[in-house]
Protein backbone atom coordinates (compact mmCIF):
# COMPACT_ATOMS: atom_id res chain seq x y z
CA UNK A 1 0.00 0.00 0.00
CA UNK A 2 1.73 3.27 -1.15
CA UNK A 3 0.23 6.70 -0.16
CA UNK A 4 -0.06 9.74 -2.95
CA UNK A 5 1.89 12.60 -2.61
CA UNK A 6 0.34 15.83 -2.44
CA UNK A 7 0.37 16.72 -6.22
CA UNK A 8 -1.19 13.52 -7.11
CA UNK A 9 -3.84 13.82 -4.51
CA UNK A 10 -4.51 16.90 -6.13
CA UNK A 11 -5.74 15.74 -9.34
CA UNK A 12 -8.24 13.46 -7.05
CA UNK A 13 -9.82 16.71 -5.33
CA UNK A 14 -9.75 19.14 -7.81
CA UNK A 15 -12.04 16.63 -10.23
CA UNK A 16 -15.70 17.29 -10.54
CA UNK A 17 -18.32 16.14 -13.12
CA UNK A 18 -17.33 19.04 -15.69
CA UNK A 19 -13.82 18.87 -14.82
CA UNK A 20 -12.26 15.06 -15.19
CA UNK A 21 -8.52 14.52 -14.00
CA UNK A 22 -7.32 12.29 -16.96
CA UNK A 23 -5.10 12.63 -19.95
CA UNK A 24 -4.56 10.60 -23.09
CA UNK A 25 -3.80 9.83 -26.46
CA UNK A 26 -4.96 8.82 -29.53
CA UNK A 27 -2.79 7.17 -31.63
CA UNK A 28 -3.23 5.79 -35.04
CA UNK A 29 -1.95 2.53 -36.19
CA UNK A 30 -1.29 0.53 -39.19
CA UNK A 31 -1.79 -3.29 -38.56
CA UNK A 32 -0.91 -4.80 -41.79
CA UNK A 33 2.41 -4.74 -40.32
CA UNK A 34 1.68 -7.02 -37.53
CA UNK A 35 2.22 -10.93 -37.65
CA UNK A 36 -1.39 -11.69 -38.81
CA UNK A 37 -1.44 -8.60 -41.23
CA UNK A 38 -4.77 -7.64 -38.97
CA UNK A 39 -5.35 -7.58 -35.38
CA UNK A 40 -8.43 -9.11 -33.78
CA UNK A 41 -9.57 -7.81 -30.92
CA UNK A 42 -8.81 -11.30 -28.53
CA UNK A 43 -4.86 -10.34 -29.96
CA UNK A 44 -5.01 -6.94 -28.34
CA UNK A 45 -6.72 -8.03 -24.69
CA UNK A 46 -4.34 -11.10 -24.54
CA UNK A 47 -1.02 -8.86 -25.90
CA UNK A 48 -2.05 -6.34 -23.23
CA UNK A 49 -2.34 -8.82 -20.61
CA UNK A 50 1.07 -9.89 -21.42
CA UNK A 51 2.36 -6.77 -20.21
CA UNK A 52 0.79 -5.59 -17.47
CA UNK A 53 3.36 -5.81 -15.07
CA UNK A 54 5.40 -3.18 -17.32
CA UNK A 55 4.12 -0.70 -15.40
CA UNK A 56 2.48 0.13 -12.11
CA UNK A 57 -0.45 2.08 -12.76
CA UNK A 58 -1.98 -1.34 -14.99
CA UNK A 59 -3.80 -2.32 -11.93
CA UNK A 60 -3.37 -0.33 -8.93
CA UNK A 61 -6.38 1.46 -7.54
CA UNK A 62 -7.47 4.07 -4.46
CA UNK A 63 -8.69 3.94 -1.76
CA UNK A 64 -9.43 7.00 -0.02
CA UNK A 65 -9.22 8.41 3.43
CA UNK A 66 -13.49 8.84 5.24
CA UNK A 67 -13.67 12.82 4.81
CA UNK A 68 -10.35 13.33 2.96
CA UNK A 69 -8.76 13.69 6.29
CA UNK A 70 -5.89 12.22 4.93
CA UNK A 71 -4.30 11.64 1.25
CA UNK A 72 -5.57 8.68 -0.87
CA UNK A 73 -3.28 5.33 -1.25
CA UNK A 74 -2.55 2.76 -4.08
CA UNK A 75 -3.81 -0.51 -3.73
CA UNK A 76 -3.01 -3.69 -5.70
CA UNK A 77 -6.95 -4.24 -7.14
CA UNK A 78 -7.77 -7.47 -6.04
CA UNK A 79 -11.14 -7.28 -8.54
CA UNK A 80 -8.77 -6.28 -11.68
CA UNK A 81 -10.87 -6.88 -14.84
CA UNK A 82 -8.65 -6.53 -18.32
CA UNK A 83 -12.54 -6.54 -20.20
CA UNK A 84 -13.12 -3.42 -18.20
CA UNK A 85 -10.34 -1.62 -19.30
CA UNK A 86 -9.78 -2.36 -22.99
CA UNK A 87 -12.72 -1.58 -25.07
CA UNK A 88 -13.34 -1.73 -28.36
CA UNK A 89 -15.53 0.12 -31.00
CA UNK A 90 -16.22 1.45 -34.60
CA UNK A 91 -16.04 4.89 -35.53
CA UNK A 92 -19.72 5.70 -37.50
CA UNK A 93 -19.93 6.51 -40.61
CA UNK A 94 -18.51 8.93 -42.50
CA UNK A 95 -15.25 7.51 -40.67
CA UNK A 96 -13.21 10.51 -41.82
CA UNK A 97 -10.82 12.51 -39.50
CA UNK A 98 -13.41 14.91 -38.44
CA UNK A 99 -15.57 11.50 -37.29
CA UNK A 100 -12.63 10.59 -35.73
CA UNK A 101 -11.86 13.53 -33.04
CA UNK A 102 -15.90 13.65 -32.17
CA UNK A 103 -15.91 10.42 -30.83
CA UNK A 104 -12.46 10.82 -28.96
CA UNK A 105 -13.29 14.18 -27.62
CA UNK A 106 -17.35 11.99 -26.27
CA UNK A 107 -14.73 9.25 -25.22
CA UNK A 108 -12.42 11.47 -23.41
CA UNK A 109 -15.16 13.61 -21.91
CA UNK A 110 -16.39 10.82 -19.54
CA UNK A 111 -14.79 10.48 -16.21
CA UNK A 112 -12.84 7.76 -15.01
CA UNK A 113 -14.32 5.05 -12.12
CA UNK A 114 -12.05 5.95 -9.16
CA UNK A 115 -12.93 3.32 -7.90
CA UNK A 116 -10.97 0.74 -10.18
CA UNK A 117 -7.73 1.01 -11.71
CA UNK A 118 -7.70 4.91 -13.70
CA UNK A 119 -7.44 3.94 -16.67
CA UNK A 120 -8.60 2.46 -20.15
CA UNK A 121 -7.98 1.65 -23.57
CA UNK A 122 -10.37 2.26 -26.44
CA UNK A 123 -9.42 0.21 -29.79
CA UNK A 124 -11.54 2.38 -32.64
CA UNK A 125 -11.70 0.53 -36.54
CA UNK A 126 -12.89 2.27 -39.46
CA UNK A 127 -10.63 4.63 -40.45
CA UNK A 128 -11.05 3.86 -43.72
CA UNK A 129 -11.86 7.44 -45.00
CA UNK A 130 -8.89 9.49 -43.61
CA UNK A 131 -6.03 11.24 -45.67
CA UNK A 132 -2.84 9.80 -45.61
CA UNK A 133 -3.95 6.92 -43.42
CA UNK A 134 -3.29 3.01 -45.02
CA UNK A 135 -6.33 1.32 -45.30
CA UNK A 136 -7.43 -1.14 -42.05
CA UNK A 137 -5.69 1.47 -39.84
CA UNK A 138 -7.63 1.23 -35.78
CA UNK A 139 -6.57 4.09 -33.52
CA UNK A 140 -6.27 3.70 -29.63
CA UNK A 141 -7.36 6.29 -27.46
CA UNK A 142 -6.04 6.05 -24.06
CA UNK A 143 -7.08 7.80 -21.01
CA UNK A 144 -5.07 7.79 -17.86
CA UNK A 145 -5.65 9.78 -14.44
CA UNK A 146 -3.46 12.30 -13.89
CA UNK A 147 -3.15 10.93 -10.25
CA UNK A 148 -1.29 8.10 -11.39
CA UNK A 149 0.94 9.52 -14.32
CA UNK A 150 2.58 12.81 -15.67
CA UNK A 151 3.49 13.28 -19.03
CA UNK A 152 7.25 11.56 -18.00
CA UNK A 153 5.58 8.36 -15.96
CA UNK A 154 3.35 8.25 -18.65
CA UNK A 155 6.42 7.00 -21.19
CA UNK A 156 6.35 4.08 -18.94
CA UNK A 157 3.22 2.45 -19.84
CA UNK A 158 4.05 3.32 -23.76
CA UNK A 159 7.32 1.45 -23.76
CA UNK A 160 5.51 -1.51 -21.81
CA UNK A 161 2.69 -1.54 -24.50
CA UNK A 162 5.29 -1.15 -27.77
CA UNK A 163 8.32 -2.82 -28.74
CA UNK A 164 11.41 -1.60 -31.53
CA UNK A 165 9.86 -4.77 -34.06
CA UNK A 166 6.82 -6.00 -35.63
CA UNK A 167 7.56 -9.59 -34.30
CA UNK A 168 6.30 -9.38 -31.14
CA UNK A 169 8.91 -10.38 -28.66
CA UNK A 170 8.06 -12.03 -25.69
CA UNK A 171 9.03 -9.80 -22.64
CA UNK A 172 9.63 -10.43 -19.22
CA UNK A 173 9.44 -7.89 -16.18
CA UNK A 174 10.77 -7.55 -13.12
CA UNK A 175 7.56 -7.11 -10.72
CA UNK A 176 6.34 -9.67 -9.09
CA UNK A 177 2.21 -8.70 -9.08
CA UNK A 178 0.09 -9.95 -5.95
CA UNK A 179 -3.23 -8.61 -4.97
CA UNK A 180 -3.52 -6.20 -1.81
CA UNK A 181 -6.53 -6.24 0.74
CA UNK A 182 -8.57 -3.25 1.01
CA UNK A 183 -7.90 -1.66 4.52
CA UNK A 184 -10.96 -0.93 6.93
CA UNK A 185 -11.49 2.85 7.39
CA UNK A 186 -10.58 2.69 11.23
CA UNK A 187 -6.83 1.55 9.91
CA UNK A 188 -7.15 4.55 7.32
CA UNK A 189 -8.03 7.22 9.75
CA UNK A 190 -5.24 5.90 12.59
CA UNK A 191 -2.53 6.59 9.69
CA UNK A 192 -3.98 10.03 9.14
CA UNK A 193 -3.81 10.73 12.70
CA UNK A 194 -0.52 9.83 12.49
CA UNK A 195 0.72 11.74 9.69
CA UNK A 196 -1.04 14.67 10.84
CA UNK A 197 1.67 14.51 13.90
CA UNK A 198 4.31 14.18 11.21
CA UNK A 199 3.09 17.70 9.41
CA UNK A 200 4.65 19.92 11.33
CA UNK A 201 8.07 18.97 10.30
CA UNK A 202 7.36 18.41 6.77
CA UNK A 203 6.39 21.70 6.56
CA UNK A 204 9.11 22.82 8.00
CA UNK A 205 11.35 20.84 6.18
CA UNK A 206 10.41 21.93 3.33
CA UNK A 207 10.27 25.33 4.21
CA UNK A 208 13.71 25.01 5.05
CA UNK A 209 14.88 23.67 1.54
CA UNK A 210 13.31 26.40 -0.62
CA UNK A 211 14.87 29.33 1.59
CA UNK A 212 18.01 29.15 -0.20
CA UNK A 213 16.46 29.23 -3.68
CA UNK A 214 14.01 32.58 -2.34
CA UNK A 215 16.94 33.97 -1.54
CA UNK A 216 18.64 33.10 -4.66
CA UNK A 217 15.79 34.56 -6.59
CA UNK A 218 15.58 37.58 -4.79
CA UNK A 219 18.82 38.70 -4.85
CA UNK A 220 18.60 38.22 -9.19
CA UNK A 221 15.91 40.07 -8.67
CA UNK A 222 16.65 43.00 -7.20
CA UNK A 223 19.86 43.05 -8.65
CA UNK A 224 18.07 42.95 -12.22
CA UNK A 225 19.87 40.16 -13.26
CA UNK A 226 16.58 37.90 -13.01
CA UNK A 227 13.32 39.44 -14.40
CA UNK A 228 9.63 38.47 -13.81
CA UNK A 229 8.54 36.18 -16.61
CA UNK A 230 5.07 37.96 -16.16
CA UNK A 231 3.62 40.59 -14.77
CA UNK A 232 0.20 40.43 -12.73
CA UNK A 233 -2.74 38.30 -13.99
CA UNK A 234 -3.40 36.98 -17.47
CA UNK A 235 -5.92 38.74 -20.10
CA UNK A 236 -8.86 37.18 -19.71
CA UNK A 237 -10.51 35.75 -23.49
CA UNK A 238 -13.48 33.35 -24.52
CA UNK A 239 -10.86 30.18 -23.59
CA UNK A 240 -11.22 31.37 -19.70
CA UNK A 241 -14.53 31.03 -17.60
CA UNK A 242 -16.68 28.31 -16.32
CA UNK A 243 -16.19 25.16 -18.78
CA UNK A 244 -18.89 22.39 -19.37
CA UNK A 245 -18.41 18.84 -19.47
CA UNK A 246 -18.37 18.43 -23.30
CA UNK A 247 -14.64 18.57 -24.75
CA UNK A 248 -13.26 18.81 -28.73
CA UNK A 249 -10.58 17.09 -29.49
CA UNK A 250 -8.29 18.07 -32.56
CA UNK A 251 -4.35 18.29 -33.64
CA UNK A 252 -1.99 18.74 -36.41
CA UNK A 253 1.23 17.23 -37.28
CA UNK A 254 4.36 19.07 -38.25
CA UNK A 255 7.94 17.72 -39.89
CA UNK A 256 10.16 17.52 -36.97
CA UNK A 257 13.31 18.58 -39.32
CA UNK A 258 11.30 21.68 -40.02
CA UNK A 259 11.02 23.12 -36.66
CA UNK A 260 14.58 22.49 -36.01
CA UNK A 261 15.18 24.89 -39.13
CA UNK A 262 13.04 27.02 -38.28
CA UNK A 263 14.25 27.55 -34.40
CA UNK A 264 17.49 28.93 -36.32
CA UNK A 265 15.93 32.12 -36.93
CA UNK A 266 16.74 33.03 -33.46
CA UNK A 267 19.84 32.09 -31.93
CA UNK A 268 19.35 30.08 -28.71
CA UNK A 269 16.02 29.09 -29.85
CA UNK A 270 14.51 25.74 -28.91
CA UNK A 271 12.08 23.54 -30.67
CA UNK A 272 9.73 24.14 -27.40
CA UNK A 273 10.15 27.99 -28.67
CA UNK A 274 8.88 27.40 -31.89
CA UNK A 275 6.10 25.57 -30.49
CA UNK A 276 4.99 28.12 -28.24
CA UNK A 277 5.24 30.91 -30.97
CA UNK A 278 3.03 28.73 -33.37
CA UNK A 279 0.42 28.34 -30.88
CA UNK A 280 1.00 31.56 -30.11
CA UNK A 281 0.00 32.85 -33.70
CA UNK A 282 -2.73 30.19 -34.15
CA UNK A 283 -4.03 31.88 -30.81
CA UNK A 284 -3.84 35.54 -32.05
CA UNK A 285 -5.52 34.54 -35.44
CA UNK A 286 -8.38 32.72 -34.01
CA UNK A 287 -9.33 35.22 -31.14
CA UNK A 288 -8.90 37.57 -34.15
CA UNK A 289 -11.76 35.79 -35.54
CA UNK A 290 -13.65 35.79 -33.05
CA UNK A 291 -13.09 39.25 -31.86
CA UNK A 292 -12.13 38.66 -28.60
CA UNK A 293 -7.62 39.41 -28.97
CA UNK A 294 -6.53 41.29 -25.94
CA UNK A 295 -3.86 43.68 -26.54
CA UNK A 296 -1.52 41.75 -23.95
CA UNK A 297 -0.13 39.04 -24.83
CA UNK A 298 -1.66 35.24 -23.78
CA UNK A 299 0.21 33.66 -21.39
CA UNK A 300 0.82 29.53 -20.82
CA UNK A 301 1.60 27.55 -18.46
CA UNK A 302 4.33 24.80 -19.48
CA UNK A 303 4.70 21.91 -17.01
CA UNK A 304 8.59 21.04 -15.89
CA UNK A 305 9.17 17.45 -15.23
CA UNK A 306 11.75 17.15 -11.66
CA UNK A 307 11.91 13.12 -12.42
CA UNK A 308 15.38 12.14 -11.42
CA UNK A 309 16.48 8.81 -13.53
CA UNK A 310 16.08 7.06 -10.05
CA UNK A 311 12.33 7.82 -10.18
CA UNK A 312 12.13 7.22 -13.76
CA UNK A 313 9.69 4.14 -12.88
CA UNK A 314 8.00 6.07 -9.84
CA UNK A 315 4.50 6.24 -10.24
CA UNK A 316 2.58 9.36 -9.86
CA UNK A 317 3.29 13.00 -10.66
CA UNK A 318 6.96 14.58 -10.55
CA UNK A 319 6.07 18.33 -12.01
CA UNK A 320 6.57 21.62 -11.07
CA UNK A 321 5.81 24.52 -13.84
CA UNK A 322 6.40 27.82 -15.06
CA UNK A 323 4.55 31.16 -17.23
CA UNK A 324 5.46 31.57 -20.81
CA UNK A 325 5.13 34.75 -23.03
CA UNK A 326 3.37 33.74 -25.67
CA UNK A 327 3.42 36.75 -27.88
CA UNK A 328 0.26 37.00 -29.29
CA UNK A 329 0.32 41.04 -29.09
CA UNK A 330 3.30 40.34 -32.29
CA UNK A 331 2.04 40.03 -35.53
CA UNK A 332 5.37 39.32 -37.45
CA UNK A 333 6.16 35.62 -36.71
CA UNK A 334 10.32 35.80 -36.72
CA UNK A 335 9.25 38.43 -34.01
CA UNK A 336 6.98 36.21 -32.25
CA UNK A 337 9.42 33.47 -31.96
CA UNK A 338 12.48 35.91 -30.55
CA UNK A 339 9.90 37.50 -28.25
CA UNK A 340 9.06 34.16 -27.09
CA UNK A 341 12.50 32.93 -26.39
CA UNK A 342 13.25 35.68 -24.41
CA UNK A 343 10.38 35.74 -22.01
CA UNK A 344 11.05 31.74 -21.92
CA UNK A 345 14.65 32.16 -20.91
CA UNK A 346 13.88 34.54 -18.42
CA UNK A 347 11.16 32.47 -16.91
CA UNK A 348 13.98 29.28 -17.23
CA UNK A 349 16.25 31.52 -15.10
CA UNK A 350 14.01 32.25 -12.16
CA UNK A 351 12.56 28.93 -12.02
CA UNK A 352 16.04 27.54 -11.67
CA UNK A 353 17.01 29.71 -9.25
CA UNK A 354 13.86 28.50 -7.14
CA UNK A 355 14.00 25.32 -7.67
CA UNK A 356 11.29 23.29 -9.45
CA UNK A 357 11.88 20.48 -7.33
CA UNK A 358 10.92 23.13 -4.11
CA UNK A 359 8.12 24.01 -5.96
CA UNK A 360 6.71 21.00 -6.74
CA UNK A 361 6.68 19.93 -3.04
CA UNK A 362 4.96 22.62 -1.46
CA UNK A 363 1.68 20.81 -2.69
CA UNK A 364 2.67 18.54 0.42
CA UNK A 365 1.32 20.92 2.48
CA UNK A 366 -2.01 21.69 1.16
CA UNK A 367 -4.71 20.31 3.06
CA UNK A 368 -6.78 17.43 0.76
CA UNK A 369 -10.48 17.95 1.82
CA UNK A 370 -10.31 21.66 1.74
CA UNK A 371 -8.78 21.36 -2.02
CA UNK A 372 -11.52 19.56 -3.13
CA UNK A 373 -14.65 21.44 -0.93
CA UNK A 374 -13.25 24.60 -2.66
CA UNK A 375 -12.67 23.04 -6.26
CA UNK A 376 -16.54 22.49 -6.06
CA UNK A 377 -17.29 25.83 -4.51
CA UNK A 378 -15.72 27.79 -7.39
CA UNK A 379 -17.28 25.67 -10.12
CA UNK A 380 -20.62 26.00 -8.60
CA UNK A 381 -20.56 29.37 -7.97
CA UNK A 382 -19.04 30.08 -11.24
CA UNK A 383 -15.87 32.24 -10.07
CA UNK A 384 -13.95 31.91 -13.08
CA UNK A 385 -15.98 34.16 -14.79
CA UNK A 386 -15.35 36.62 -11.83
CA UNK A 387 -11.99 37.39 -11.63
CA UNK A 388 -9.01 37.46 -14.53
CA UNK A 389 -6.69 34.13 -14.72
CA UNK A 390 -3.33 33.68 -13.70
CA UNK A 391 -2.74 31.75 -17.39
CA UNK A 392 -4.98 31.43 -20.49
CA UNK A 393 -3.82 27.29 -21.75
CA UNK A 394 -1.27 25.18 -20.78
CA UNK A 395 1.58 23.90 -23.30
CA UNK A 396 2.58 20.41 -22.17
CA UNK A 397 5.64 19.04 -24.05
CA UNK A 398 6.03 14.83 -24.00
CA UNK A 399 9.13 13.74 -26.03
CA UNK A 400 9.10 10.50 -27.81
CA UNK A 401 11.15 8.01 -29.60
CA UNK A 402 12.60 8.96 -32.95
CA UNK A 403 12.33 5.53 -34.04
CA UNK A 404 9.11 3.52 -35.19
CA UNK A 405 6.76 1.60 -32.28
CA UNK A 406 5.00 -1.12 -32.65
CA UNK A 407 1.80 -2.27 -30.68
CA UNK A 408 1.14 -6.02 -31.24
CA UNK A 409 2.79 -6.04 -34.21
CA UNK A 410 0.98 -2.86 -35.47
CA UNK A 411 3.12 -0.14 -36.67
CA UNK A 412 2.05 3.71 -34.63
CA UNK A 413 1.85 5.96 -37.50
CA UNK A 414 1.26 9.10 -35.52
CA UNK A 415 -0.20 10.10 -31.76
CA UNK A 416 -2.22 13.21 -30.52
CA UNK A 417 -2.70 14.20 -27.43
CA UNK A 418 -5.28 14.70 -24.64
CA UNK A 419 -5.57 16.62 -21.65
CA UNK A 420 -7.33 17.83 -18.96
CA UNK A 421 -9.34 21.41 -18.87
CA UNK A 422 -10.46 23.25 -16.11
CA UNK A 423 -12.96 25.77 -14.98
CA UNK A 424 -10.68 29.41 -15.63
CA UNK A 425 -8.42 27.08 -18.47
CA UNK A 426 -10.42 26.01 -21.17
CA UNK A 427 -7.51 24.96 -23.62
CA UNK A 428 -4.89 22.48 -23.24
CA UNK A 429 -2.21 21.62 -26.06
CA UNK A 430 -0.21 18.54 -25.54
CA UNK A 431 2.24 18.11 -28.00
CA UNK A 432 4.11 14.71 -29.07
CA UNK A 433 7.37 14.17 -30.56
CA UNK A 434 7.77 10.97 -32.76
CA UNK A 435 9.69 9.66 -35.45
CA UNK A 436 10.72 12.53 -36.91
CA UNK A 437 7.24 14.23 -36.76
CA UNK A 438 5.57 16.78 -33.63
CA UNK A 439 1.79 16.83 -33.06
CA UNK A 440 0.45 19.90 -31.87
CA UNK A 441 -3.04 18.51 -30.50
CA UNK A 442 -5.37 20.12 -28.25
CA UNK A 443 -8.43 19.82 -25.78
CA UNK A 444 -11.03 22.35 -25.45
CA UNK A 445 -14.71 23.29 -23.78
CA UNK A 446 -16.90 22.34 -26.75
CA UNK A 447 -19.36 25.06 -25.62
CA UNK A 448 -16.65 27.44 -26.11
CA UNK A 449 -14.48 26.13 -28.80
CA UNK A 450 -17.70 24.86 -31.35
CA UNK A 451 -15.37 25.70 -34.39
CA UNK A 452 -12.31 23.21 -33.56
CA UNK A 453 -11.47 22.81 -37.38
CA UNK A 454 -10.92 26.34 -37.37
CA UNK A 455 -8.46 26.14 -34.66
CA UNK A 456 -6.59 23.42 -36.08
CA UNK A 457 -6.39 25.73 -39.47
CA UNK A 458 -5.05 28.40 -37.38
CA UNK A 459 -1.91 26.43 -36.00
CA UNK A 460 -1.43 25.16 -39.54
CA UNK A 461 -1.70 28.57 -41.01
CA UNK A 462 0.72 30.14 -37.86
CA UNK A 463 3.71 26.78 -38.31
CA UNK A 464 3.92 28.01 -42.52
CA UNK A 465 3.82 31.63 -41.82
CA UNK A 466 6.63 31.14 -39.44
CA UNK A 467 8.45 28.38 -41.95
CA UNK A 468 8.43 30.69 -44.57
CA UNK A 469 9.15 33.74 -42.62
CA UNK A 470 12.36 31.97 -40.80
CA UNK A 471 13.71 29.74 -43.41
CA UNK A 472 15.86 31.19 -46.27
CA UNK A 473 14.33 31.34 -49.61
CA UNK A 474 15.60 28.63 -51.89
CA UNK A 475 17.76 30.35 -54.82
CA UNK A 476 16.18 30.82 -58.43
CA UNK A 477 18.58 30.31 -61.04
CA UNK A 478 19.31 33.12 -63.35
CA UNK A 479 17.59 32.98 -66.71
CA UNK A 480 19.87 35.52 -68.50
CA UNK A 481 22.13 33.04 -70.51
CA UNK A 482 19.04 31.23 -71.72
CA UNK A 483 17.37 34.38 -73.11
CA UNK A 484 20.65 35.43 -74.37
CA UNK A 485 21.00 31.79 -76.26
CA UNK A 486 17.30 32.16 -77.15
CA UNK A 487 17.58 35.72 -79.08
CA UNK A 488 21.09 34.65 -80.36
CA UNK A 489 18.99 31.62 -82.11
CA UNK A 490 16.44 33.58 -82.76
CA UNK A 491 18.79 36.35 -85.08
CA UNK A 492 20.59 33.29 -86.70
């Protein structure tokens, strides 16, 4: 029996019925490259069973404290049903893209049992009427709480789901699985009693570890050579009030080479900067459409992952975050993308000098039941229409293998992401690096975002602006000599 930290207890209280706690995937496969040139759908439950114990969030599930007096703990299920967790369905006609992200964002919108293992598999055929996608392809969406897994942990469960070959190797794993039994409340509220003992010190503890960063961070501050990534509150647009419990899902996919070219523009640039500044753009030109562009710039929130290589494994969350500029106030896109590294390296520096690690843990401290009495307070009451928000969307970066995967056999062609929304943050773009390609997907409130093939135009129409504003123009040749040979044969 292991107990949540803070951070992932979090994600437990802070989840209502508009506002589920998961994230996801979908990703798009090709299974004419598996053993059977098909995959049935007894292959995929028994291949999944065959690697369960790759990783520990397969079949662990909470139990929580009576009253939230205390945080939540992992439990081996000892009622752990595969059926339950790997679904399968067909995507209705037309079974085109568009099909395609309806039923993922209706899939994605329902909540999670927490009271079985959080998470599930959904194994969608038909895509037989989708651009650029071999015929027989099935997609997977996956949905995981965000209790159990950050965007890091999460690479855990992919590589015990996909192997480097079509073959199929057989795979062995070093966890030996046995069932836990479910402890009686009275045991559950004598180890909150004692940990609440224990808080005193933890608090101070940790206290005591982030005073040397605050100091550090103060002193760059006032001697200027640290700056404020941000200053005050976000503008407040159509992406942040009260969201509903319908979602849209949607994403595009860029040439990984590309964005590396393009981050040249701007020396010191990263690929997460040319990211940012196309969703940045896409941003400015769809709240242009809509009428609703502040004149200060958007600002994201981009989650940091503290994993050491020692908790590579560990299950649960190991985040901390900062505020990124994303320029949306800049119409010129080479402009954009400098503007945007500079706010990003400034935001770098004073999150370093913090600590991300110190920042992560003061979520140790936050008191469970009060989190999640106040989570449903605000949404009921509808504060985050009240009052402006500290960020507009969040920007969540999850690196990935440059080399092919393959799931039972079946070749991943490409994966989008899914994330969680929230009342105040109606937009969430998780982006995936793979095989030489990034996906730039996104989550959104369908009652505010009822146009998401717009949106998706928008990054599109932001990545080539910037791609043809940063790269360098490919030479024409001259044409002189061959007029010159022309009118010479013309005379003659």
């Amino acid at each position: 029996m292991q107990q949540l930290t803070g951070l992932d207890a979090s994600f437990v209280y802070l989840e209502t019925p508009n506002t589920p706690m998961h994230i996801g995937s979908l990703a798009i496969y090709d299974p004419s490259t598996s053993p059977n040139g098909r995959l049935r759908f007894k292959e995929v439950l028994a291949f999944v069973e065959s690697r369960l114990d790759g990783a520990w969030a397969f079949r662990r599930r909470l139990v929580r404290v009576p009253f939230d007096l205390d945080h939540p703990y992992w439990i081996e299920d000892p009622d752990f049903d595969l059926e339950y967790h790997v679904r399968h369905i067909a995507l209705p006609e037309p079974g085109d893209w568009r099909q395609l992200c309806i039923l993922a964002a209706r899939l994605h919108a329902r909540p999670l049992d927490l009271n079985k293992p959080l998470w599930e598999f959904t194994i969608i055929e038909g895509l037989d009427n989708i651009d650029g996608l071999p015929k027989g392809s099935i997609a997977i969406l996956s949905k995981v709480h965000h209790a159990a897994i950050d965007g890091m942990s999460g690479v855990e469960m992919t590589t015990a789901i996909h192997d480097l070959t079509p073959d199929v190797p057989e795979r062995k794993f070093d966890v030996s699985w046995k069932a836990d039994t479910k402890p009686s409340d009275a045991e559950l509220l004598i180890r909150a009693q004692v940990n609440a003992v224990r808080q005193p010190l933890k608090v101070a503890d940790i206290i005591a570890r982030s005073i040397p960063g605050m100091a550090k961070a103060s002193t760059g501050l006032l001697s200027r050579d640290l700056n404020l990534p941000t200053t005050g509150s976000a503008p407040k647009t159509l992406f942040n009030r009260t969201v509903s419990s319908h979602r849209v899902v949607d994403g595009v996919r860029f040439d990984l080479d590309e964005v590396k070219a393009i981050k040249n523009a701007v020396e010191g640039a990263t690929v997460n900067d040319v990211i940012l500044s196309v969703v940045g753009g896409a941003l400015r030109k769809y709240l242009t459409h809509h009428e609703d562009l502040p004149k200060k710039d958007l600002i994201a929130f981009a989650p940091i992952s503290v994993r050491t290589e020692e908790e590579k494994s560990a299950l649960g969350n190991q985040v901390s975050g900062m505020l990124v500029n994303l320029g949306t106030s800049v119409e010129e896109p080479v402009e954009r993308l400098r503007l945007v590294h500079d706010k990003s390296k400034g935001a770098k520096a004073l999150t370093n000098a913090i600590g991300a690690r110190n920042l992560a843990q003061f979520s140790e401290v936050s008191p469970g039941g009060l989190m999640g009495l106040g989570a449903r307070l605000y949404s009921r009451a509808g504060l985050a229409n009240a009052h402006d928000p500290a960020f507009n969307c969040v920007v969540t970066n999850v690196p990935g293998p440059p080399v092919p995967l393959y799931f039972a056999g079946a070749q991943l062609i490409e994966q989008y992401g899914t994330g969680p929304i929230f009342d105040g943050m109606g937009l969430i773009h998780p982006v995936y690096s793979y095989n030489g390609t990034i996906c730039v997907s996104f989550t959104a409130d369908r009652d505010t975002v009822n146009d998401p093939e717009r949106y998706a135009d928008c990054l599109r129409e932001a990545f080539e602006e910037l791609k043809a504003a940063a790269l360098p123009k490919p030479k024409r040749k001259s044409s002189s000599k061959k007029t010159a040979s022309r009118k010479k044969a013309a005379a003659g």
